[in-house]
N, C-alpha and C. Protein backbone atom coordinates (compact mmCIF):
# COMPACT_ATOMS: atom_id res chain seq x y z
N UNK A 1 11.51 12.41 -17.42
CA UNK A 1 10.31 12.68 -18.17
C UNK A 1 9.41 11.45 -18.14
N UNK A 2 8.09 11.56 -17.89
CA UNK A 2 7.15 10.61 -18.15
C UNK A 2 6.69 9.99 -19.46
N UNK A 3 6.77 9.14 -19.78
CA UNK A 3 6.58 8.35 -21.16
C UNK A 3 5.72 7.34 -20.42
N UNK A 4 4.90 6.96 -21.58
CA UNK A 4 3.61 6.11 -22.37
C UNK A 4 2.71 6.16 -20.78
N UNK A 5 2.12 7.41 -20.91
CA UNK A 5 0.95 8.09 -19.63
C UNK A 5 -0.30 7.45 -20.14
N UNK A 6 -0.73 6.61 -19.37
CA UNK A 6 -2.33 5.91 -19.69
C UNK A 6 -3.30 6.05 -18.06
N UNK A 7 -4.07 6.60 -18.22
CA UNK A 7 -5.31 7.01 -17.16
C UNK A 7 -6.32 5.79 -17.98
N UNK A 8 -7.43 5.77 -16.81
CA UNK A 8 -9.05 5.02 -17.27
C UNK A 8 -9.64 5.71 -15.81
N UNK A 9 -11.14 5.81 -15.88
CA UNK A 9 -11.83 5.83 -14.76
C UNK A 9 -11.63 4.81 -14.04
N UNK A 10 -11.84 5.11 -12.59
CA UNK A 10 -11.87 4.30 -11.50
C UNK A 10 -13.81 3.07 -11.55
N UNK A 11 -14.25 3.96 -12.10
CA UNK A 11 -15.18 3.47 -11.71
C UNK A 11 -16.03 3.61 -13.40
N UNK A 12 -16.78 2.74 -13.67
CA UNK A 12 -17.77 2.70 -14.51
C UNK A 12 -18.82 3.85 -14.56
N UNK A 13 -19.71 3.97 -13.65
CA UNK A 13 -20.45 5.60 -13.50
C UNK A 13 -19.45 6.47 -13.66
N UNK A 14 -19.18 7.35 -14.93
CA UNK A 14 -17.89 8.04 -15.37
C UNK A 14 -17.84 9.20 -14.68
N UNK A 15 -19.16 9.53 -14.23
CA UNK A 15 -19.48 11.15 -13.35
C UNK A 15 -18.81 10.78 -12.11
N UNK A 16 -18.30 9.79 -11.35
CA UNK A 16 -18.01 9.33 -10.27
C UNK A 16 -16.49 9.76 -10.41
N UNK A 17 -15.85 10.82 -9.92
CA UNK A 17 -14.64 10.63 -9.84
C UNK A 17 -13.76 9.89 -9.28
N UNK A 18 -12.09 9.38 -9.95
CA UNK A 18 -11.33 9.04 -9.74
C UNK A 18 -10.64 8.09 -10.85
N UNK A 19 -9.26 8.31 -11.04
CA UNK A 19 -8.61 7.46 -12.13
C UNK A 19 -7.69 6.68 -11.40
N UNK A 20 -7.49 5.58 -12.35
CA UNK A 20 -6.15 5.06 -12.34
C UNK A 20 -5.14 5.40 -13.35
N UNK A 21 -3.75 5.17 -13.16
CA UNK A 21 -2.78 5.69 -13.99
C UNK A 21 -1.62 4.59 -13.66
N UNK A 22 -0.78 5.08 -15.38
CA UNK A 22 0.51 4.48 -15.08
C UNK A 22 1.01 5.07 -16.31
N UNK A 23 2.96 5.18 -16.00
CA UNK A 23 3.36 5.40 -16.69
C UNK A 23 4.75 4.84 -16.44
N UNK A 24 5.60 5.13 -17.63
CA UNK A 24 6.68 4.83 -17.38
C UNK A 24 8.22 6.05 -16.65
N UNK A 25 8.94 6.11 -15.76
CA UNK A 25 10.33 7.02 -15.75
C UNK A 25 11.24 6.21 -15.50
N UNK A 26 12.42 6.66 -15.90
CA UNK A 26 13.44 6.03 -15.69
C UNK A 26 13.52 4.50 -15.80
N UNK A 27 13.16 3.84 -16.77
CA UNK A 27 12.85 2.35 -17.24
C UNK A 27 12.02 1.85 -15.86
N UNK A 28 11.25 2.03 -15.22
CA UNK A 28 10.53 1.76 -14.28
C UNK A 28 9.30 2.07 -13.86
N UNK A 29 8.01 0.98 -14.18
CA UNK A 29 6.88 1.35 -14.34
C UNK A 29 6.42 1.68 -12.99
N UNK A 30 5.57 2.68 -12.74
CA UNK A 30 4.85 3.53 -11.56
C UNK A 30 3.59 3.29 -12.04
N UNK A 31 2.59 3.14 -10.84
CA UNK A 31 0.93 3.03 -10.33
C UNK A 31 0.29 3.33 -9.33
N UNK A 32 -0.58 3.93 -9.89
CA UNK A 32 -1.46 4.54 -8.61
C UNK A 32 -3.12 5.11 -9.01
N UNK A 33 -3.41 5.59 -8.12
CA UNK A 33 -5.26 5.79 -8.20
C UNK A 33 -4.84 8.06 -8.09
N UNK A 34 -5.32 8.16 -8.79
CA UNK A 34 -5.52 9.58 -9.04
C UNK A 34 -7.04 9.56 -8.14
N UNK A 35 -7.24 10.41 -7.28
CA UNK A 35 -8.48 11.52 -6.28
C UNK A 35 -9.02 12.17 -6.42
N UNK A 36 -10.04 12.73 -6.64
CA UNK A 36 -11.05 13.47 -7.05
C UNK A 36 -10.16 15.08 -6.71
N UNK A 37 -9.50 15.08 -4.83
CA UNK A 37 -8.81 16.38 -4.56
C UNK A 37 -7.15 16.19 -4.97
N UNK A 38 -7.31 15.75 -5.73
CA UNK A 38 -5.71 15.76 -6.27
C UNK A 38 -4.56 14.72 -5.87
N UNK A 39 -4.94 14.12 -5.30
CA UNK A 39 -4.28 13.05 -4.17
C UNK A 39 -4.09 11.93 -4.94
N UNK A 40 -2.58 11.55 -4.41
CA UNK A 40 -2.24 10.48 -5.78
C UNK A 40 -1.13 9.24 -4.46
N UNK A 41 -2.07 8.51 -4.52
CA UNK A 41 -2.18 7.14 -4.15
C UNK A 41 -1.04 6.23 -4.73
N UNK A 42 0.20 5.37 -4.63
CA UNK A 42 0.87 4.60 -5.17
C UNK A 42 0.69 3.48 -5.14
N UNK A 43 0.32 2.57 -6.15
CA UNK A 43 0.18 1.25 -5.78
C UNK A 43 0.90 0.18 -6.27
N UNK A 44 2.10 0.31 -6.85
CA UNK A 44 2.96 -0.16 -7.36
C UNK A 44 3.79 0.30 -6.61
N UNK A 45 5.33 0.72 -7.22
CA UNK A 45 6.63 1.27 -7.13
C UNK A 45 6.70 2.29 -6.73
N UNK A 46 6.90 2.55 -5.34
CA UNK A 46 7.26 3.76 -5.24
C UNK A 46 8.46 4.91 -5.87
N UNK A 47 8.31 6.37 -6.63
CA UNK A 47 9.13 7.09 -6.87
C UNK A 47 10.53 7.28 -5.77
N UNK A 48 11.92 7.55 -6.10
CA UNK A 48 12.66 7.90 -5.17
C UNK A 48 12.28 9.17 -4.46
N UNK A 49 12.12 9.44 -3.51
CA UNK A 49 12.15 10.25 -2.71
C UNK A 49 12.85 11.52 -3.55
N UNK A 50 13.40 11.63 -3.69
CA UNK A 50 14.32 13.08 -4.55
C UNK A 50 13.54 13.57 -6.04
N UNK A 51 13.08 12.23 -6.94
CA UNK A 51 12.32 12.45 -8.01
C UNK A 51 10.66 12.70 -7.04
N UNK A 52 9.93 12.30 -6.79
CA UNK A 52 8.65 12.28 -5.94
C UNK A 52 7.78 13.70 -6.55
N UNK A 53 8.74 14.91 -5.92
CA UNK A 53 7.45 16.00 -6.33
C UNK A 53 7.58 16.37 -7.42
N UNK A 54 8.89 16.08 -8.54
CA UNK A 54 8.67 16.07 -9.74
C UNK A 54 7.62 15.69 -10.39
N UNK A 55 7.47 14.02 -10.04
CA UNK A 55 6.82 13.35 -11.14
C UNK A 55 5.05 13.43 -10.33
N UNK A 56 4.72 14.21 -9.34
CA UNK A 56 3.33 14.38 -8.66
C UNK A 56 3.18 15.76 -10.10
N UNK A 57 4.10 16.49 -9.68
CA UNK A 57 3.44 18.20 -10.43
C UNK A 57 3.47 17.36 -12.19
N UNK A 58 4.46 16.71 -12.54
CA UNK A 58 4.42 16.19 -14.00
C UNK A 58 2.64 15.89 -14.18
N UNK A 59 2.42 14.73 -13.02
CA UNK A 59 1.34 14.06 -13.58
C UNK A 59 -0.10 15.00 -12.93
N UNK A 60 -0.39 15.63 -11.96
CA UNK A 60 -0.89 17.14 -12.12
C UNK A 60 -1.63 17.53 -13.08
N UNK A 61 -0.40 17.90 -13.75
CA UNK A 61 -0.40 18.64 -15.24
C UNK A 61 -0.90 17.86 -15.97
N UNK A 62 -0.79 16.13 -16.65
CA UNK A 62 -1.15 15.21 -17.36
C UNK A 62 -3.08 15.24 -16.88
N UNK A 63 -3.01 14.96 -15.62
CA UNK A 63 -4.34 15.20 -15.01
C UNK A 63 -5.17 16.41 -15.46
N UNK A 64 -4.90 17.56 -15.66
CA UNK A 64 -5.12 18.61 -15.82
C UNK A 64 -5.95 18.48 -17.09
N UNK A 65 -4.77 18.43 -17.95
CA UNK A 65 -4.64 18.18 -19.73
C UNK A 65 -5.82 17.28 -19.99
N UNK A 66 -6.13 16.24 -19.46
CA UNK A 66 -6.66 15.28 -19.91
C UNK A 66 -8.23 14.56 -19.79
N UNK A 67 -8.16 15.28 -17.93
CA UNK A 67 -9.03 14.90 -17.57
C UNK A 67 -10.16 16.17 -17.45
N UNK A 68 -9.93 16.97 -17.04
CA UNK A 68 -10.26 18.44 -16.90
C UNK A 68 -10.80 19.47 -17.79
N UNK A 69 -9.94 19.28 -19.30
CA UNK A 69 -10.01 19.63 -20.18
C UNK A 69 -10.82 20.30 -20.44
């Protein structure tokens, strides 16, 4: 499960899409740039391979919820 989920815009002009994000799984913090087409960029830690499309559809959904709204 994803714990303490924090997004901000990428960019100052807020109409400009794209976020950054981070959160925490498995005691191990993950980062990356969220895409205007859904595309999620890692720039930290990569997920294991086996967790991966879990925690894409998790944060998706967080995306969804939050940004979309």
């Amino acid at each position: 499960m994803i714990q303490h989920f924090q997004y901000k815009s990428m960019f100052e002009n807020k109409q400009l899409p794209g976020w950054t994000f981070s959160f925490y799984f498995s005691g191990t913090k993950y980062q990356g740039n969220y895409h205007k087409d859904g595309k999620i960029e890692w720039t930290g830690a990569t997920p294991p391979a086996d967790k991966e499309d879990s925690l894409k559809k998790q944060l998706h959904e967080l995306m969804l919820f939050h940004v979309y709204d």
